[in-house]
PDB file of N, CA and C in Angstrom:
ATOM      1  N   UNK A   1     -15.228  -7.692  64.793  1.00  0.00           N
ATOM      2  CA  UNK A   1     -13.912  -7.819  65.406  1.00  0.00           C
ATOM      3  C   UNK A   1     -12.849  -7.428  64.377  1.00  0.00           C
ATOM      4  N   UNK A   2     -11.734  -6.411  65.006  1.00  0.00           N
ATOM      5  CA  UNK A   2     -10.599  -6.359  64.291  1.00  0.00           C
ATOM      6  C   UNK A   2      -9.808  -7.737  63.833  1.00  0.00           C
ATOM      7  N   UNK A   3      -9.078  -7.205  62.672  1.00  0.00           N
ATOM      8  CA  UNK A   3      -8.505  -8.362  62.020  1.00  0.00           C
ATOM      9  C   UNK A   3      -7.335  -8.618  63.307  1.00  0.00           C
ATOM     10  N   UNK A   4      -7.179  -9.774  63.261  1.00  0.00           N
ATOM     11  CA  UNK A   4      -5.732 -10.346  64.257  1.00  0.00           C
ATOM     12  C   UNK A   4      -4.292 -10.728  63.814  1.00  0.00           C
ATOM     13  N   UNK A   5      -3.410 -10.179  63.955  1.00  0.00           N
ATOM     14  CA  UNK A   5      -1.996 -10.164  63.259  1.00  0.00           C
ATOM     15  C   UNK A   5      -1.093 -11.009  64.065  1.00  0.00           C
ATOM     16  N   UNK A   6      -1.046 -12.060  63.574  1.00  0.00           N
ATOM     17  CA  UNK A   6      -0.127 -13.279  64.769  1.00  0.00           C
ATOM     18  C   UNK A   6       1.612 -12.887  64.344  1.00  0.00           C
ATOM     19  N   UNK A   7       2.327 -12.478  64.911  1.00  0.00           N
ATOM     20  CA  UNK A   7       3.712 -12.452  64.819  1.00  0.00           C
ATOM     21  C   UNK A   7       4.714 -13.914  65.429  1.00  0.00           C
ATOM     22  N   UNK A   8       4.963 -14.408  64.449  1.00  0.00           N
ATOM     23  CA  UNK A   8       5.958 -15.636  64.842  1.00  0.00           C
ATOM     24  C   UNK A   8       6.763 -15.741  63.834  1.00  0.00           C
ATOM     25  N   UNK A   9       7.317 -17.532  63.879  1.00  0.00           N
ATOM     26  CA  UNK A   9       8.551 -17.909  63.325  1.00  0.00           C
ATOM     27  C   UNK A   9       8.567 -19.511  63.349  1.00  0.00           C
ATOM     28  N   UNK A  10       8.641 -19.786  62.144  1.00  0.00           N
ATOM     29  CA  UNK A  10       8.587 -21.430  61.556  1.00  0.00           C
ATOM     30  C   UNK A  10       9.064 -22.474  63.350  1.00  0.00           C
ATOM     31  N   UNK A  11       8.503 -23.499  62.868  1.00  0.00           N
ATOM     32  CA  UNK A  11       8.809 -24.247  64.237  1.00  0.00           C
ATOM     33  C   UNK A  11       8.518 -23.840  65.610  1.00  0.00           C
ATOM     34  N   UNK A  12       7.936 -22.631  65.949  1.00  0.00           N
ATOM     35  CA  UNK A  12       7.052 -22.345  66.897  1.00  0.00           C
ATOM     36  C   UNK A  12       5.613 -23.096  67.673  1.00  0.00           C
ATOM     37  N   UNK A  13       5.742 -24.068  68.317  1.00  0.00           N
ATOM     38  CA  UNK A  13       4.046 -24.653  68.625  1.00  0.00           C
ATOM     39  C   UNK A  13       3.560 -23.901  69.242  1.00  0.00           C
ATOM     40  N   UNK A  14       3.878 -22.769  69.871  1.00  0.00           N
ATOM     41  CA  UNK A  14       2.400 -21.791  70.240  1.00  0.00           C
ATOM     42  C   UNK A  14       1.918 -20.947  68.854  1.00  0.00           C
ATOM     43  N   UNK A  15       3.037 -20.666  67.904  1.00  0.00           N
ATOM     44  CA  UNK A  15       2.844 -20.008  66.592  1.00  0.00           C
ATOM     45  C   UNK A  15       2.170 -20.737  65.921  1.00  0.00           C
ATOM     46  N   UNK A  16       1.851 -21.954  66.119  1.00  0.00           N
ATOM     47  CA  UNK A  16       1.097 -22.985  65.006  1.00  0.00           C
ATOM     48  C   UNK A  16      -0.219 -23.084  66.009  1.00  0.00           C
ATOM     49  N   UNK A  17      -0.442 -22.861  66.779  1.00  0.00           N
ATOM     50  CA  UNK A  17      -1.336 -22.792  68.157  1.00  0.00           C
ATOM     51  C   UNK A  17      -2.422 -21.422  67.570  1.00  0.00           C
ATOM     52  N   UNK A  18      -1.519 -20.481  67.843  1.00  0.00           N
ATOM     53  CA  UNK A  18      -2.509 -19.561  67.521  1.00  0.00           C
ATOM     54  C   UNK A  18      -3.078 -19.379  66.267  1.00  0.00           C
ATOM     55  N   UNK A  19      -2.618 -19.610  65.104  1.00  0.00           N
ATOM     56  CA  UNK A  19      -2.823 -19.852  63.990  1.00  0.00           C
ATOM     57  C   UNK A  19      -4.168 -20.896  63.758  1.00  0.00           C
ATOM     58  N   UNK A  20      -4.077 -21.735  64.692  1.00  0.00           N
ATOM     59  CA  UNK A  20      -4.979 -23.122  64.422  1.00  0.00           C
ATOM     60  C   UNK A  20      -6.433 -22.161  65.055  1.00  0.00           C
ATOM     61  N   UNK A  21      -6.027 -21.875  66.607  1.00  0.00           N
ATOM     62  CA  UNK A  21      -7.255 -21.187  67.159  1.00  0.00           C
ATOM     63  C   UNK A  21      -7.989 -20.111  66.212  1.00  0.00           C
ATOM     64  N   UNK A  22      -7.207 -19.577  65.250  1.00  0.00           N
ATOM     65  CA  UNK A  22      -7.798 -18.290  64.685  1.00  0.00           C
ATOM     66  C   UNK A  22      -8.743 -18.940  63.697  1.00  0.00           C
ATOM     67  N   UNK A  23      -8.264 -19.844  62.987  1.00  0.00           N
ATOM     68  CA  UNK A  23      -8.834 -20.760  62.054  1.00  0.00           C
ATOM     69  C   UNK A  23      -9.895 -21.389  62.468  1.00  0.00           C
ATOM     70  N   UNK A  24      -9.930 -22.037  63.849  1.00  0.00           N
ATOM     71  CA  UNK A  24     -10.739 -23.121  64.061  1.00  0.00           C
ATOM     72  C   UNK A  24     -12.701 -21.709  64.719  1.00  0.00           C
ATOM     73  N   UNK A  25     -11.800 -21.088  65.124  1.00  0.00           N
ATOM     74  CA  UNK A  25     -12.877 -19.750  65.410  1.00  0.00           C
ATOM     75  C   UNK A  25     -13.357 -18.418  64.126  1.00  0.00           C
ATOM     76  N   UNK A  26     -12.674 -18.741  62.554  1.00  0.00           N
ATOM     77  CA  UNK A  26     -13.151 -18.146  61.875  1.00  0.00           C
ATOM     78  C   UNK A  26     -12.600 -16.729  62.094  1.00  0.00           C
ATOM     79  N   UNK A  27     -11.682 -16.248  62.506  1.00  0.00           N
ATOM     80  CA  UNK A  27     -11.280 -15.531  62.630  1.00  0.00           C
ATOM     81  C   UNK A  27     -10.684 -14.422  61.300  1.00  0.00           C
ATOM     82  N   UNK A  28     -10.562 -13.302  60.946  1.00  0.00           N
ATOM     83  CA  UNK A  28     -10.024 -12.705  60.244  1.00  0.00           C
ATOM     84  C   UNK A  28      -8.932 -13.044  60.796  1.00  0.00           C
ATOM     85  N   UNK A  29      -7.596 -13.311  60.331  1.00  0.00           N
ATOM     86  CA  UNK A  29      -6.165 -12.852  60.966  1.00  0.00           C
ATOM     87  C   UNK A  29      -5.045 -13.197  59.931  1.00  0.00           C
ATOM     88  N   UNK A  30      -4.193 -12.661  60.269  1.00  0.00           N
ATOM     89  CA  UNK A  30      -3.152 -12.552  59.040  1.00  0.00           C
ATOM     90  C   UNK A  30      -1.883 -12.886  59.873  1.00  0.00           C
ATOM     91  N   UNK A  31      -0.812 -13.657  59.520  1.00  0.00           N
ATOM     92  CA  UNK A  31       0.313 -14.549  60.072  1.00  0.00           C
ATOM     93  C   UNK A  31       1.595 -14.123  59.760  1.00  0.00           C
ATOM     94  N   UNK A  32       2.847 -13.675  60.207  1.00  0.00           N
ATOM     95  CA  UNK A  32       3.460 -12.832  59.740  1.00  0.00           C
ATOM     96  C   UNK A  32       5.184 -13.443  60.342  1.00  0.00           C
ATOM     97  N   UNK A  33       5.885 -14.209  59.266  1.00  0.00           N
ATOM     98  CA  UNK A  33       6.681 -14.890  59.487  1.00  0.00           C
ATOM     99  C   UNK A  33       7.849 -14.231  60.297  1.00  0.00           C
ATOM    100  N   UNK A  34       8.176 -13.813  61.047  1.00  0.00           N
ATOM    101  CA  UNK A  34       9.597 -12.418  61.304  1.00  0.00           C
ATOM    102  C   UNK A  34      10.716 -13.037  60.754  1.00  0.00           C
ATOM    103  N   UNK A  35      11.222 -14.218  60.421  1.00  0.00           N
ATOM    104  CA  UNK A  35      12.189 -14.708  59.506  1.00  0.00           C
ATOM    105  C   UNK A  35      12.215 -14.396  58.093  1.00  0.00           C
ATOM    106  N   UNK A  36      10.804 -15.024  57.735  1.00  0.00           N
ATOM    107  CA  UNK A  36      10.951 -14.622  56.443  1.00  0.00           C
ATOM    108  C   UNK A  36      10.622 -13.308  56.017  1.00  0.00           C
ATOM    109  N   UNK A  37      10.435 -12.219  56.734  1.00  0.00           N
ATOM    110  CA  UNK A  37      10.181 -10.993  56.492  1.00  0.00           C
ATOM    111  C   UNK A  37      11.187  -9.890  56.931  1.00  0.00           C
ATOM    112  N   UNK A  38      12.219 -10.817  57.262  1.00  0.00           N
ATOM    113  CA  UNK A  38      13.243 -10.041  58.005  1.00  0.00           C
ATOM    114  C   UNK A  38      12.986  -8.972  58.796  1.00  0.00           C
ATOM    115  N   UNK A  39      11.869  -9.606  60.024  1.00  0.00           N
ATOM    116  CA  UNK A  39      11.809  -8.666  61.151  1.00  0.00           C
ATOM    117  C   UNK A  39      12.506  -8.616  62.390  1.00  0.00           C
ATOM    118  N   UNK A  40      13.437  -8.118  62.847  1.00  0.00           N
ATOM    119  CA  UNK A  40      14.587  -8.073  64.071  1.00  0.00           C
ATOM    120  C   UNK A  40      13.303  -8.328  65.476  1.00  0.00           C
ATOM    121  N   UNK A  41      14.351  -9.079  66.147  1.00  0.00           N
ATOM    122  CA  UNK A  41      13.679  -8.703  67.686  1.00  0.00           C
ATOM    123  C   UNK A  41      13.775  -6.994  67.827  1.00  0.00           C
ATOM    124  N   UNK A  42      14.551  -6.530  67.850  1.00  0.00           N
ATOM    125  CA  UNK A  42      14.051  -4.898  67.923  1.00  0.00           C
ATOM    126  C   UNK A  42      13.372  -4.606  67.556  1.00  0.00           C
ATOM    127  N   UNK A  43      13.061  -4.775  65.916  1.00  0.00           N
ATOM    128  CA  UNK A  43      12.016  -4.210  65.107  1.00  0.00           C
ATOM    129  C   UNK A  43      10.740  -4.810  65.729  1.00  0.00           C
ATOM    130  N   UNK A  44      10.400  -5.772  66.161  1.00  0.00           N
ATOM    131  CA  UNK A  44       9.131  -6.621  67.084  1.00  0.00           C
ATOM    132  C   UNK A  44       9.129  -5.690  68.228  1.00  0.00           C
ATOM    133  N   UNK A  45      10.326  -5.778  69.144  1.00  0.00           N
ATOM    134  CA  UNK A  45       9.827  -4.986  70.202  1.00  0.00           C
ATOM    135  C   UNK A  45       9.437  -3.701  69.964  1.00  0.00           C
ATOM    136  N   UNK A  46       9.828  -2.570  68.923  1.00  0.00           N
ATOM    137  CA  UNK A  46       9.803  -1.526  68.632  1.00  0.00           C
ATOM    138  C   UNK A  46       7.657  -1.390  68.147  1.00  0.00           C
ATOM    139  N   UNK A  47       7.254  -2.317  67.725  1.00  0.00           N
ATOM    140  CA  UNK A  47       6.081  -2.561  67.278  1.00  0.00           C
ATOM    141  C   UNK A  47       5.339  -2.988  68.524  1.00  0.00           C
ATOM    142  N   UNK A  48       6.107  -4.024  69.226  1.00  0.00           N
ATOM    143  CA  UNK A  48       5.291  -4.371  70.830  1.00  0.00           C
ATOM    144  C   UNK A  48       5.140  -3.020  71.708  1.00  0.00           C
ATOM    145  N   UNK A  49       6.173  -2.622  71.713  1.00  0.00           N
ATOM    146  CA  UNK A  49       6.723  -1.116  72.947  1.00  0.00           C
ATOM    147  C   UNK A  49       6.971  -1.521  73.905  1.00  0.00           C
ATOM    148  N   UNK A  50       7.375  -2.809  73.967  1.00  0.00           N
ATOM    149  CA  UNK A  50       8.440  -3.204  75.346  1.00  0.00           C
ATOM    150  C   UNK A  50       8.938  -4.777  74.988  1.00  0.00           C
ATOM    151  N   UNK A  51      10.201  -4.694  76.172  1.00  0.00           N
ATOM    152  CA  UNK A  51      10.513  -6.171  75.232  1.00  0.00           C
ATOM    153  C   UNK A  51      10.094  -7.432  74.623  1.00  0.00           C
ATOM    154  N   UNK A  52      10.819  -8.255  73.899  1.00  0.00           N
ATOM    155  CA  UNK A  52       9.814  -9.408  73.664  1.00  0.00           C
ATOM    156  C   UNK A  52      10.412 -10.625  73.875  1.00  0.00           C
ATOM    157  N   UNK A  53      10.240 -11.587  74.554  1.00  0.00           N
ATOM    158  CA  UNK A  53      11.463 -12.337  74.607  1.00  0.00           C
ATOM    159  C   UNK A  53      10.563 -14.003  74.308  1.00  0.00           C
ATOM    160  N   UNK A  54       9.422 -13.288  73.607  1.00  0.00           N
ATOM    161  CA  UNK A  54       8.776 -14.914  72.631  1.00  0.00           C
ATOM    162  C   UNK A  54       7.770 -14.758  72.181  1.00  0.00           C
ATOM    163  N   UNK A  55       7.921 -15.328  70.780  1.00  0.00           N
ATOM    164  CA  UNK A  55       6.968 -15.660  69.907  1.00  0.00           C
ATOM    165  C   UNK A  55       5.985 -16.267  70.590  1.00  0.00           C
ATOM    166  N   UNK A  56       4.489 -16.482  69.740  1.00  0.00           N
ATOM    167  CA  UNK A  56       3.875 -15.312  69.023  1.00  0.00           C
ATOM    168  C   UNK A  56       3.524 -14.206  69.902  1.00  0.00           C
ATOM    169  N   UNK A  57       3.348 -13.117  69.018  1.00  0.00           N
ATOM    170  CA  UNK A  57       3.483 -12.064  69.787  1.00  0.00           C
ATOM    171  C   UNK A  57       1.819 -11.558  68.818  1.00  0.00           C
ATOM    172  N   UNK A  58       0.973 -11.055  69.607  1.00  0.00           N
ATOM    173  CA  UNK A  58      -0.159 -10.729  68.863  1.00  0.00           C
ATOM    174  C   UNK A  58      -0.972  -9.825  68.988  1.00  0.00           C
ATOM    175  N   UNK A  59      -1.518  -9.207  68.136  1.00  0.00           N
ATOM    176  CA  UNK A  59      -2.529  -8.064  67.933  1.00  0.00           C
ATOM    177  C   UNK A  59      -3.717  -8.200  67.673  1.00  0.00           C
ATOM    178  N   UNK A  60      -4.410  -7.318  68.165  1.00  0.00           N
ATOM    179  CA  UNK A  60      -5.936  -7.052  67.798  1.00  0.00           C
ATOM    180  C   UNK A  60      -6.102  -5.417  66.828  1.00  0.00           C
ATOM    181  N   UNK A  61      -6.241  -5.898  65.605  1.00  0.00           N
ATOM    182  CA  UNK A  61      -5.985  -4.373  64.908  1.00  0.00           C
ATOM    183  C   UNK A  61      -4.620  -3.568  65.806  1.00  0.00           C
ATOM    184  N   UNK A  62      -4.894  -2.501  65.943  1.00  0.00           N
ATOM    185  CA  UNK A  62      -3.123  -1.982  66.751  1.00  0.00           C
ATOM    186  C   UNK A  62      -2.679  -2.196  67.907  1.00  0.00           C
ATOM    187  N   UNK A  63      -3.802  -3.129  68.801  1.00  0.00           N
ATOM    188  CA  UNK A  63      -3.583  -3.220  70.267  1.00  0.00           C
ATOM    189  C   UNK A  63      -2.885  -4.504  70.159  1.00  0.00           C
ATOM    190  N   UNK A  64      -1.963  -4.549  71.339  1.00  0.00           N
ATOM    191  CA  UNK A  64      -1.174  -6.173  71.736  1.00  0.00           C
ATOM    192  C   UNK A  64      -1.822  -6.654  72.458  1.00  0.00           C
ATOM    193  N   UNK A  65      -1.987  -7.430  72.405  1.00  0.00           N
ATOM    194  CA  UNK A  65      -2.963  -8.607  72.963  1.00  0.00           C
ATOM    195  C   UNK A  65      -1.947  -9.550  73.915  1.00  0.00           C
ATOM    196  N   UNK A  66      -0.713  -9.842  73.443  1.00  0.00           N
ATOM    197  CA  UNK A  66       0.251 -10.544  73.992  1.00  0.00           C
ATOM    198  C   UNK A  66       0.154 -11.691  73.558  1.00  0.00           C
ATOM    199  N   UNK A  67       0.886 -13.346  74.224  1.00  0.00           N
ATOM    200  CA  UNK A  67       1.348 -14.649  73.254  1.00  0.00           C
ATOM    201  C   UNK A  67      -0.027 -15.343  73.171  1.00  0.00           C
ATOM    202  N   UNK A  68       0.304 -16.704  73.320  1.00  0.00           N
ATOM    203  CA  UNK A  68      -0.707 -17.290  73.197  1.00  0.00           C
ATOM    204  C   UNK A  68      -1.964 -17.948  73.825  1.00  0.00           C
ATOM    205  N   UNK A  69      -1.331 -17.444  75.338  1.00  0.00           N
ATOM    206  CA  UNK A  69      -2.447 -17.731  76.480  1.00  0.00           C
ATOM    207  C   UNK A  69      -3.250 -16.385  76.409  1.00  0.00           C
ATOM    208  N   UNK A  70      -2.985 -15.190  76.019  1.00  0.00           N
ATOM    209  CA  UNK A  70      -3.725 -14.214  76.547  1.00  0.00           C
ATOM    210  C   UNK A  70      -4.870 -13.867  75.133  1.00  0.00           C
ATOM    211  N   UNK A  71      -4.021 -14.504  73.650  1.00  0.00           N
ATOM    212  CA  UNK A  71      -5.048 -14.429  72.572  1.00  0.00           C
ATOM    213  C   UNK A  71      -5.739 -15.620  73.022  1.00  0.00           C
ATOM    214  N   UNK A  72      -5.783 -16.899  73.231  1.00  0.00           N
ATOM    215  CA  UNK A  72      -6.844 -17.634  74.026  1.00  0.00           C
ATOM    216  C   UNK A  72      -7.983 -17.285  74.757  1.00  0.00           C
ATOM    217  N   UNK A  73      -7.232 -16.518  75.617  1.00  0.00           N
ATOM    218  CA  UNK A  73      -8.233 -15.702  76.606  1.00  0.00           C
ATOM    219  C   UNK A  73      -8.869 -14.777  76.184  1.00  0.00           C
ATOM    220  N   UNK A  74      -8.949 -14.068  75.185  1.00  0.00           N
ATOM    221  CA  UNK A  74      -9.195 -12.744  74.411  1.00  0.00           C
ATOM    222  C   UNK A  74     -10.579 -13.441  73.587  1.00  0.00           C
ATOM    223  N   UNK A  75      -9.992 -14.358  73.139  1.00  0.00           N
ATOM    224  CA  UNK A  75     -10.968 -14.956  71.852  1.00  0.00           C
ATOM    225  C   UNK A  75     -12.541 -15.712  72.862  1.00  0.00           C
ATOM    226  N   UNK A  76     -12.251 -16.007  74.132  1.00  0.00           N
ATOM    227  CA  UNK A  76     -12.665 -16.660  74.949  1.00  0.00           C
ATOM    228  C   UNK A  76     -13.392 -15.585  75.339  1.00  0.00           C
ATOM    229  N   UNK A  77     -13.314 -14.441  75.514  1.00  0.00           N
ATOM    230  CA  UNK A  77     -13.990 -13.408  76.439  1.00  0.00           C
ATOM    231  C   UNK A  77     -14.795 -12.942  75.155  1.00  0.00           C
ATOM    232  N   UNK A  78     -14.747 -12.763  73.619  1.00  0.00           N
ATOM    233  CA  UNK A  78     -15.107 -11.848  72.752  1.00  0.00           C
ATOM    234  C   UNK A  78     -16.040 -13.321  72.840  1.00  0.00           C
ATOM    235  N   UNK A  79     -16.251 -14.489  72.286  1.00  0.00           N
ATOM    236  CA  UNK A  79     -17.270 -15.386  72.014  1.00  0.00           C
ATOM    237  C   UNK A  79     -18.027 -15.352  73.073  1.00  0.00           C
ATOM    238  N   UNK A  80     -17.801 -14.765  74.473  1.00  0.00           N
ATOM    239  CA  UNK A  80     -19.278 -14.704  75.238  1.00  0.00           C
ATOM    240  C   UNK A  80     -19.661 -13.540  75.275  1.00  0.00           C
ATOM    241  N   UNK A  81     -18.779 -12.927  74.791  1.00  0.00           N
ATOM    242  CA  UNK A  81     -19.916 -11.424  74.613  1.00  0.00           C
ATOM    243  C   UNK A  81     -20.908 -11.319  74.038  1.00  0.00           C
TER     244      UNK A  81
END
């Protein structure tokens, strides 16, 4: 499995959500503050390719995966494969 790139922002509970799931499943993934990295909502959407109107926002290597119900679901479908 590609590495997983969680896009959020301090005080987020789905951002601390997905973070926990990636962890608790061993996951490669890397966490990527947009505050402290000074990433704009543009610059996010410009990386999503359509708007974004909430954290976390997430990837599978270059594909979007979307927030945190659909990396749930993602991680859920790859462990019964």
């Amino acid at each position: 499995m590609q590495r997983i790139t969680i896009f959020g922002r301090e005080g987020c509970g789905f951002c601390k959500r997905a973070k926990e799931l990636c962890e608790m499943q061993g996951l490669n993934y890397v966490y990527v503050d947009i505050h402290q990295e000074g990433i704009s909502k543009a610059d996010l959407e410009k990386t999503v390719g359509k708007p974004v109107l909430t954290v976390p926002q997430v990837f599978h290597g270059k594909d979007h995966i979307g927030g945190f119900t659909e990396l749930n679901a993602f991680v859920k479908q790859q462990l019964a494969a």
